[in-house]
N, C-alpha and C. Protein backbone atom coordinates (compact mmCIF):
# COMPACT_ATOMS: atom_id res chain seq x y z
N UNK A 1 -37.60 39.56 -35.30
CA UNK A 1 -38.16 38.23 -35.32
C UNK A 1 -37.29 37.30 -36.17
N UNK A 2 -37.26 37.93 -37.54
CA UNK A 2 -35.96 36.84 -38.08
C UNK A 2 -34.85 36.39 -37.28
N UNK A 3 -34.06 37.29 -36.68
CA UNK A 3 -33.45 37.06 -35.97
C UNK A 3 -33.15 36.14 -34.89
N UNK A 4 -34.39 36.20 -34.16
CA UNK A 4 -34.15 35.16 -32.92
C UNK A 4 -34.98 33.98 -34.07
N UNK A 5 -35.37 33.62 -34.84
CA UNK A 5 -35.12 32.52 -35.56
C UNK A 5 -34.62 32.29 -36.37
N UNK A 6 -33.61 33.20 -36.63
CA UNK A 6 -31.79 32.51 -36.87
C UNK A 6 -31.01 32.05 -35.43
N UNK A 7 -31.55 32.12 -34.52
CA UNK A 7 -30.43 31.87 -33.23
C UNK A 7 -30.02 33.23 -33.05
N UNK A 8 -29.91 34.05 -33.52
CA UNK A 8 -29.31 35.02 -32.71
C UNK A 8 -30.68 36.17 -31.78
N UNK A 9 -29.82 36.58 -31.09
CA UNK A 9 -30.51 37.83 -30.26
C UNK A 9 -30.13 38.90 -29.80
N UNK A 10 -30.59 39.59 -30.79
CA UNK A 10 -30.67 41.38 -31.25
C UNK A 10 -30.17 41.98 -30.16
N UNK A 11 -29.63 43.09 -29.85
CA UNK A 11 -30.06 43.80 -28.58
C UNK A 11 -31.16 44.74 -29.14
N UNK A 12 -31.99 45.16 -28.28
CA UNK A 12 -32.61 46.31 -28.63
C UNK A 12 -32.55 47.34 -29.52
N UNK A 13 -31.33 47.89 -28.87
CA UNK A 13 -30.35 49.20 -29.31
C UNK A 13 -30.15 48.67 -30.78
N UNK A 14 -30.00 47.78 -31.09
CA UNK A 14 -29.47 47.42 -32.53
C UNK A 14 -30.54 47.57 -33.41
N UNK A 15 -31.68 46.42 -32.81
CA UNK A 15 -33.13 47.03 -33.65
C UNK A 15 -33.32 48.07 -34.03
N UNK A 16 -33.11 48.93 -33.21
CA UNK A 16 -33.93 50.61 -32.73
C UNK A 16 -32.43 51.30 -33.85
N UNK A 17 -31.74 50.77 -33.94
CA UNK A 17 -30.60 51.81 -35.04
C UNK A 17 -31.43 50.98 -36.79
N UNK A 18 -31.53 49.53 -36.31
CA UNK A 18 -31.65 49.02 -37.88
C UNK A 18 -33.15 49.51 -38.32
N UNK A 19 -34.05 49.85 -37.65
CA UNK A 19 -35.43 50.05 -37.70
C UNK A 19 -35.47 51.57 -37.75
N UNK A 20 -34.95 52.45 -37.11
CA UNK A 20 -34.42 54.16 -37.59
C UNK A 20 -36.01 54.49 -36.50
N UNK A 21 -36.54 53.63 -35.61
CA UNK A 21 -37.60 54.15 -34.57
C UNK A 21 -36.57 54.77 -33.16
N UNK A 22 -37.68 55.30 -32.62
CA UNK A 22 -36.64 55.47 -31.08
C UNK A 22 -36.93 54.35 -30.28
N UNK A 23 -36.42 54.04 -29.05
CA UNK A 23 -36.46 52.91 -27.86
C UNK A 23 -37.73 52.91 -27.77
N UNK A 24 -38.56 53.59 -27.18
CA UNK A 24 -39.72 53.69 -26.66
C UNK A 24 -40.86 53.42 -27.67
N UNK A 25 -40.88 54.11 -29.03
CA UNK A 25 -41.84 53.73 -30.20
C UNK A 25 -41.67 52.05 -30.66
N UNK A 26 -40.35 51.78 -30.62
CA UNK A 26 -40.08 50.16 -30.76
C UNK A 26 -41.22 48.98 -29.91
N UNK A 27 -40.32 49.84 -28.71
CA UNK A 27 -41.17 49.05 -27.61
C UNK A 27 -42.80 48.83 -27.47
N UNK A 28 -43.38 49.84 -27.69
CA UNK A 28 -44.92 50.85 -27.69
C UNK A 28 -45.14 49.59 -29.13
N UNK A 29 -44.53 49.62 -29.80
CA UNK A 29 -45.11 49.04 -31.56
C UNK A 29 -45.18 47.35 -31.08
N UNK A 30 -43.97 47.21 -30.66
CA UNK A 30 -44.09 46.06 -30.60
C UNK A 30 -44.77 45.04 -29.36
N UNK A 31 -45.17 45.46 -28.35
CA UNK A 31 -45.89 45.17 -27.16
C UNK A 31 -47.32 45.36 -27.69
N UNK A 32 -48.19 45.97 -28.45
CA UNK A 32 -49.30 46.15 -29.00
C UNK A 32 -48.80 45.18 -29.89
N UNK A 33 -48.21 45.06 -30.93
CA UNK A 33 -48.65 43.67 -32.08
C UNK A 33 -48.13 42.30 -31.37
N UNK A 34 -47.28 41.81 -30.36
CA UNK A 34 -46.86 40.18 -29.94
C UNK A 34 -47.73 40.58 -28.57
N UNK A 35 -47.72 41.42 -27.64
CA UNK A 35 -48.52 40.97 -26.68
C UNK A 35 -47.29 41.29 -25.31
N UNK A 36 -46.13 41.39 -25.42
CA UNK A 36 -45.55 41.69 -24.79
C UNK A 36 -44.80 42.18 -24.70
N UNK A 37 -43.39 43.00 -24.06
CA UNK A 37 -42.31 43.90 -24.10
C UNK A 37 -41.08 42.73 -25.04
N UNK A 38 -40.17 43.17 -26.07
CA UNK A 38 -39.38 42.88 -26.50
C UNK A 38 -38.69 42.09 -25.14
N UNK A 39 -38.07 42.42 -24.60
CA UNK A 39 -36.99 41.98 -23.84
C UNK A 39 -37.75 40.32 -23.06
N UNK A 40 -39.49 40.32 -22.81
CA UNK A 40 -39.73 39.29 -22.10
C UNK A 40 -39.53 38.11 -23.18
N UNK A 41 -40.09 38.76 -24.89
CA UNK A 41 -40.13 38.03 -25.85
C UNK A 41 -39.22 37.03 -26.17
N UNK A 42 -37.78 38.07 -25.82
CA UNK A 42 -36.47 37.16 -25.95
C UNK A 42 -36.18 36.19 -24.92
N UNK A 43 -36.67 36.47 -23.93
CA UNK A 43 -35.97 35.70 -22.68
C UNK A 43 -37.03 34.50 -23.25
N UNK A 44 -37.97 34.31 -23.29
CA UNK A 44 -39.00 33.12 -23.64
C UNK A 44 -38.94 32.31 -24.42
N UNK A 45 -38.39 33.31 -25.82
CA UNK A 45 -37.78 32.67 -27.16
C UNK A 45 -36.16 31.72 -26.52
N UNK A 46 -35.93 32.69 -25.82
CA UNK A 46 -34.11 31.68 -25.42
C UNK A 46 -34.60 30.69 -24.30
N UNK A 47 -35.77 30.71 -23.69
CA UNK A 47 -36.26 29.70 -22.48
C UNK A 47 -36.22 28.52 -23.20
N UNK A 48 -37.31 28.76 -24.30
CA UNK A 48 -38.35 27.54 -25.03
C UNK A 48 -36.77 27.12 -26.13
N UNK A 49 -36.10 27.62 -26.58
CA UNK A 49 -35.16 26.73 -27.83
C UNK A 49 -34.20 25.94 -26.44
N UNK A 50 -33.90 26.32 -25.28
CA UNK A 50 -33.45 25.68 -24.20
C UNK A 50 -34.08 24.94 -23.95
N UNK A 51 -35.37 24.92 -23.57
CA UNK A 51 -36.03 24.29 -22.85
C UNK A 51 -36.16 22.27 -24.01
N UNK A 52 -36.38 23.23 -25.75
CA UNK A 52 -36.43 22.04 -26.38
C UNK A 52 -35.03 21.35 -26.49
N UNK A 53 -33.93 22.18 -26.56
CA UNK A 53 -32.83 21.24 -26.18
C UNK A 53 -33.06 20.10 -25.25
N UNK A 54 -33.53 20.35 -23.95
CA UNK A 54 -33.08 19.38 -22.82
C UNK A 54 -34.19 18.68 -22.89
N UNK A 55 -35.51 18.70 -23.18
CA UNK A 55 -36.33 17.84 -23.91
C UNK A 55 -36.27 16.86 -24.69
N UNK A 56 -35.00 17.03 -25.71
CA UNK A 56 -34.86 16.07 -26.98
C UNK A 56 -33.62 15.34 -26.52
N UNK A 57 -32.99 15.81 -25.35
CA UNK A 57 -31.33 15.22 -24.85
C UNK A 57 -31.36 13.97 -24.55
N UNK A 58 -30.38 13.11 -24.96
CA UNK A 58 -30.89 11.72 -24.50
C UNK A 58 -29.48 11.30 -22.92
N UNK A 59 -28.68 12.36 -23.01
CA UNK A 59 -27.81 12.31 -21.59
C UNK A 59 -27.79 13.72 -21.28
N UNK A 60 -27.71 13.82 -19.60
CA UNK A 60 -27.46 15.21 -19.19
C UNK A 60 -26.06 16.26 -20.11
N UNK A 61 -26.34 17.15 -20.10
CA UNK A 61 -25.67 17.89 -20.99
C UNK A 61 -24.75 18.71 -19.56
N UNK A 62 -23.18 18.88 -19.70
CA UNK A 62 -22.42 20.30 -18.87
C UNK A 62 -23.21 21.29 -18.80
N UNK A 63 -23.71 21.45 -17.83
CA UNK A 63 -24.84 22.24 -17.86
C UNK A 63 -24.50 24.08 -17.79
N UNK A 64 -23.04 24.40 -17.15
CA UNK A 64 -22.43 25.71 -17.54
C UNK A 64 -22.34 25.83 -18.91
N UNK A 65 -21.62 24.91 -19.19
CA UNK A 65 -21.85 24.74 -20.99
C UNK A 65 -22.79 25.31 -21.91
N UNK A 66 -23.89 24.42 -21.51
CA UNK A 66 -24.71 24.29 -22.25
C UNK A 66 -25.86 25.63 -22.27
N UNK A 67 -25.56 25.96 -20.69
CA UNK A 67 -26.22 27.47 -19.94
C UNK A 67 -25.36 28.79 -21.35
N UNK A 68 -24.57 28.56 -21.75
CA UNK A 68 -23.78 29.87 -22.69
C UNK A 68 -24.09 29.19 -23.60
N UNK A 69 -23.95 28.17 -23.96
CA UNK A 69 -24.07 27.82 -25.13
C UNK A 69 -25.58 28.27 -26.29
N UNK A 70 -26.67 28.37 -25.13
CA UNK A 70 -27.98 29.27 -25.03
C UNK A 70 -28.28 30.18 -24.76
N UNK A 71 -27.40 31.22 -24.66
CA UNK A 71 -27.39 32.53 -24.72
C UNK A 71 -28.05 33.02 -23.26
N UNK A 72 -27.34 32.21 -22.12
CA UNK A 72 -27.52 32.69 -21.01
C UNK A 72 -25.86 32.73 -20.45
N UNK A 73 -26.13 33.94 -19.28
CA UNK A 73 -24.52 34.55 -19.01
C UNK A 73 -23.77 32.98 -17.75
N UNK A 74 -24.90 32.19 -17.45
CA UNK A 74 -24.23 31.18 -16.75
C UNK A 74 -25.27 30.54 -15.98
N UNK A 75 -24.76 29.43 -15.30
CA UNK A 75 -25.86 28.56 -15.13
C UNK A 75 -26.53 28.94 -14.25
N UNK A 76 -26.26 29.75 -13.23
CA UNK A 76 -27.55 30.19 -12.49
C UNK A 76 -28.53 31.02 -12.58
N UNK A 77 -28.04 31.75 -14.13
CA UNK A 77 -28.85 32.80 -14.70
C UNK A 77 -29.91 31.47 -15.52
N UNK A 78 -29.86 30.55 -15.90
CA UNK A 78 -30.38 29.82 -16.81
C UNK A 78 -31.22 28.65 -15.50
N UNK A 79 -30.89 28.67 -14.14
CA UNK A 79 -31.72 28.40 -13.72
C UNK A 79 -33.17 28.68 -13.37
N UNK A 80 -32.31 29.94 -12.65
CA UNK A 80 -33.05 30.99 -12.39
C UNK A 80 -34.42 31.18 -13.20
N UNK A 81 -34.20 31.41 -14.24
CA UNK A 81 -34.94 31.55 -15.91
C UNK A 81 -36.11 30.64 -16.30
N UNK A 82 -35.43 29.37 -15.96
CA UNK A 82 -36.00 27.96 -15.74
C UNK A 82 -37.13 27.92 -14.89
N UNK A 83 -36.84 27.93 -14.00
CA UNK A 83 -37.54 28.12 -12.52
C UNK A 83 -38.84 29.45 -12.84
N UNK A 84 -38.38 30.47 -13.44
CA UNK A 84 -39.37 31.62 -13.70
C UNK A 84 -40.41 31.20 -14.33
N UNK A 85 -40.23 30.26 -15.62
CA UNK A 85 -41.26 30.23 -16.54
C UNK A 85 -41.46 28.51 -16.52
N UNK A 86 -40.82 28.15 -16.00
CA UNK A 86 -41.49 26.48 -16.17
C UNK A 86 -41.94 25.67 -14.35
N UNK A 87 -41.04 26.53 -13.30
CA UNK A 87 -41.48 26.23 -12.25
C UNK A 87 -40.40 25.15 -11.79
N UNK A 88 -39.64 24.61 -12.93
CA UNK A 88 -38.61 23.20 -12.45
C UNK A 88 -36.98 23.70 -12.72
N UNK A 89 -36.18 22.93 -12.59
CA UNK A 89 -34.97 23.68 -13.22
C UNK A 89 -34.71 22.62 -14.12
N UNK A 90 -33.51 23.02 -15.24
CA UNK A 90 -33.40 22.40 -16.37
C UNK A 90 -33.43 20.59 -16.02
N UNK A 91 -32.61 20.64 -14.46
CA UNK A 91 -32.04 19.05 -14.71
C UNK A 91 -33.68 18.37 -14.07
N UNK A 92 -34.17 18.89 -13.69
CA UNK A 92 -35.62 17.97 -13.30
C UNK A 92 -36.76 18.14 -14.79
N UNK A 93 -36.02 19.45 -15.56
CA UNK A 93 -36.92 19.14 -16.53
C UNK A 93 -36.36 17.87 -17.75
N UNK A 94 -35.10 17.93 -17.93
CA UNK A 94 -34.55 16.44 -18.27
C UNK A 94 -35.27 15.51 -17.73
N UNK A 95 -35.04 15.26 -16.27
CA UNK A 95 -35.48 13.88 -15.47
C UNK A 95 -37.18 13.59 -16.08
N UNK A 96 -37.71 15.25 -16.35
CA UNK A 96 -39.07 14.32 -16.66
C UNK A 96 -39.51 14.02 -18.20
N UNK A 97 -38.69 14.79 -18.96
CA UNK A 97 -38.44 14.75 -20.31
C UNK A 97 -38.64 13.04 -20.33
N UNK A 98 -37.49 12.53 -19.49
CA UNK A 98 -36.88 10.97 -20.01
C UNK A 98 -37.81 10.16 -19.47
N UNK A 99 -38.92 10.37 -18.33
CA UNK A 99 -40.05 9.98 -17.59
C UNK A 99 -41.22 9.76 -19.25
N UNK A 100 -41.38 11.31 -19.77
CA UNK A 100 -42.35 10.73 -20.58
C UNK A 100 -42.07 10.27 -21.89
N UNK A 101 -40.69 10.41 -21.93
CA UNK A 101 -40.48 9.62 -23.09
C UNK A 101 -40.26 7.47 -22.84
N UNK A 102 -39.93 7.66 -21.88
CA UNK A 102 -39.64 6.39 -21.56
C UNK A 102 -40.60 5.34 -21.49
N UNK A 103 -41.00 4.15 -22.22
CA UNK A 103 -42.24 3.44 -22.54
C UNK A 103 -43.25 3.70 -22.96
N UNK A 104 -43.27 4.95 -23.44
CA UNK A 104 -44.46 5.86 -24.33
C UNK A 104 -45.34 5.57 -22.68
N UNK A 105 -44.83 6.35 -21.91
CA UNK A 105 -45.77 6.43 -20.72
C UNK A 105 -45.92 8.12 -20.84
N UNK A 106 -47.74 7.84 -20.42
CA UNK A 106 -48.04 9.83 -19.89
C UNK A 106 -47.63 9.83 -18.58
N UNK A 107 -46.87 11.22 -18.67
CA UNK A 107 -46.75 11.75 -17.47
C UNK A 107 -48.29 12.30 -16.47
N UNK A 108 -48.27 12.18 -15.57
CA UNK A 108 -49.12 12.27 -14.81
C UNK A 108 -49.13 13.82 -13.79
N UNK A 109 -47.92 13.95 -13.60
CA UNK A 109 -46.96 15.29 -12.58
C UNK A 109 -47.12 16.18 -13.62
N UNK A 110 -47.51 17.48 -13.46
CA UNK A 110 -47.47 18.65 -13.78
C UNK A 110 -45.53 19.23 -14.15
């Protein structure tokens, strides 16, 4: 947990050597105390610090760029990702980012 709020992200294998548990007790420990498998934890944790990037952006960002720059292997992996857990992809979630920021108007669209 420190970890992915330093920005970085663990592999497993690294936990499971720094923690002296096996793969499976890691997993088992930690899916009973957060609620879910390590690996979904991370992808969600790297969704949502993405997701607040392009939220707070005030111009579209290189979006290959910006896809590694977030600890995804490239932009269609970071669409993809996008699309899994928010339903939009990054650049429509910009477009509506700037929708509800724009005139202190509520968004209305899901």
């Amino acid at each position: 947990m420190r970890a992915l709020s330093a920005g970085r992200q663990p592999s497993i294998e690294s936990v499971v050597r720094d923690v002296g548990l096996s793969h499976r007790r890691l997993v088992q420990l930690f899916t009973t105390q957060v609620g879910m498998p390590p690996k979904r934890f991370a992808r969600l944790h790297r969704f949502r610090r993405a997701h607040d990037a392009i939220s707070s952006a005030l111009t579209p960002p290189h979006w290959s760029t910006f896809a590694v720059e977030h600890g995804y292997a490239d932009q269609s992996h970071m669409i993809r990702e996008f699309q899994e857990f928010s339903g939009m992809t990054p650049a429509h979630q910009l477009q509506h980012s700037a929708y509800v920021a724009k005139d202190d108007h509520i968004a209305l669209e899901p």
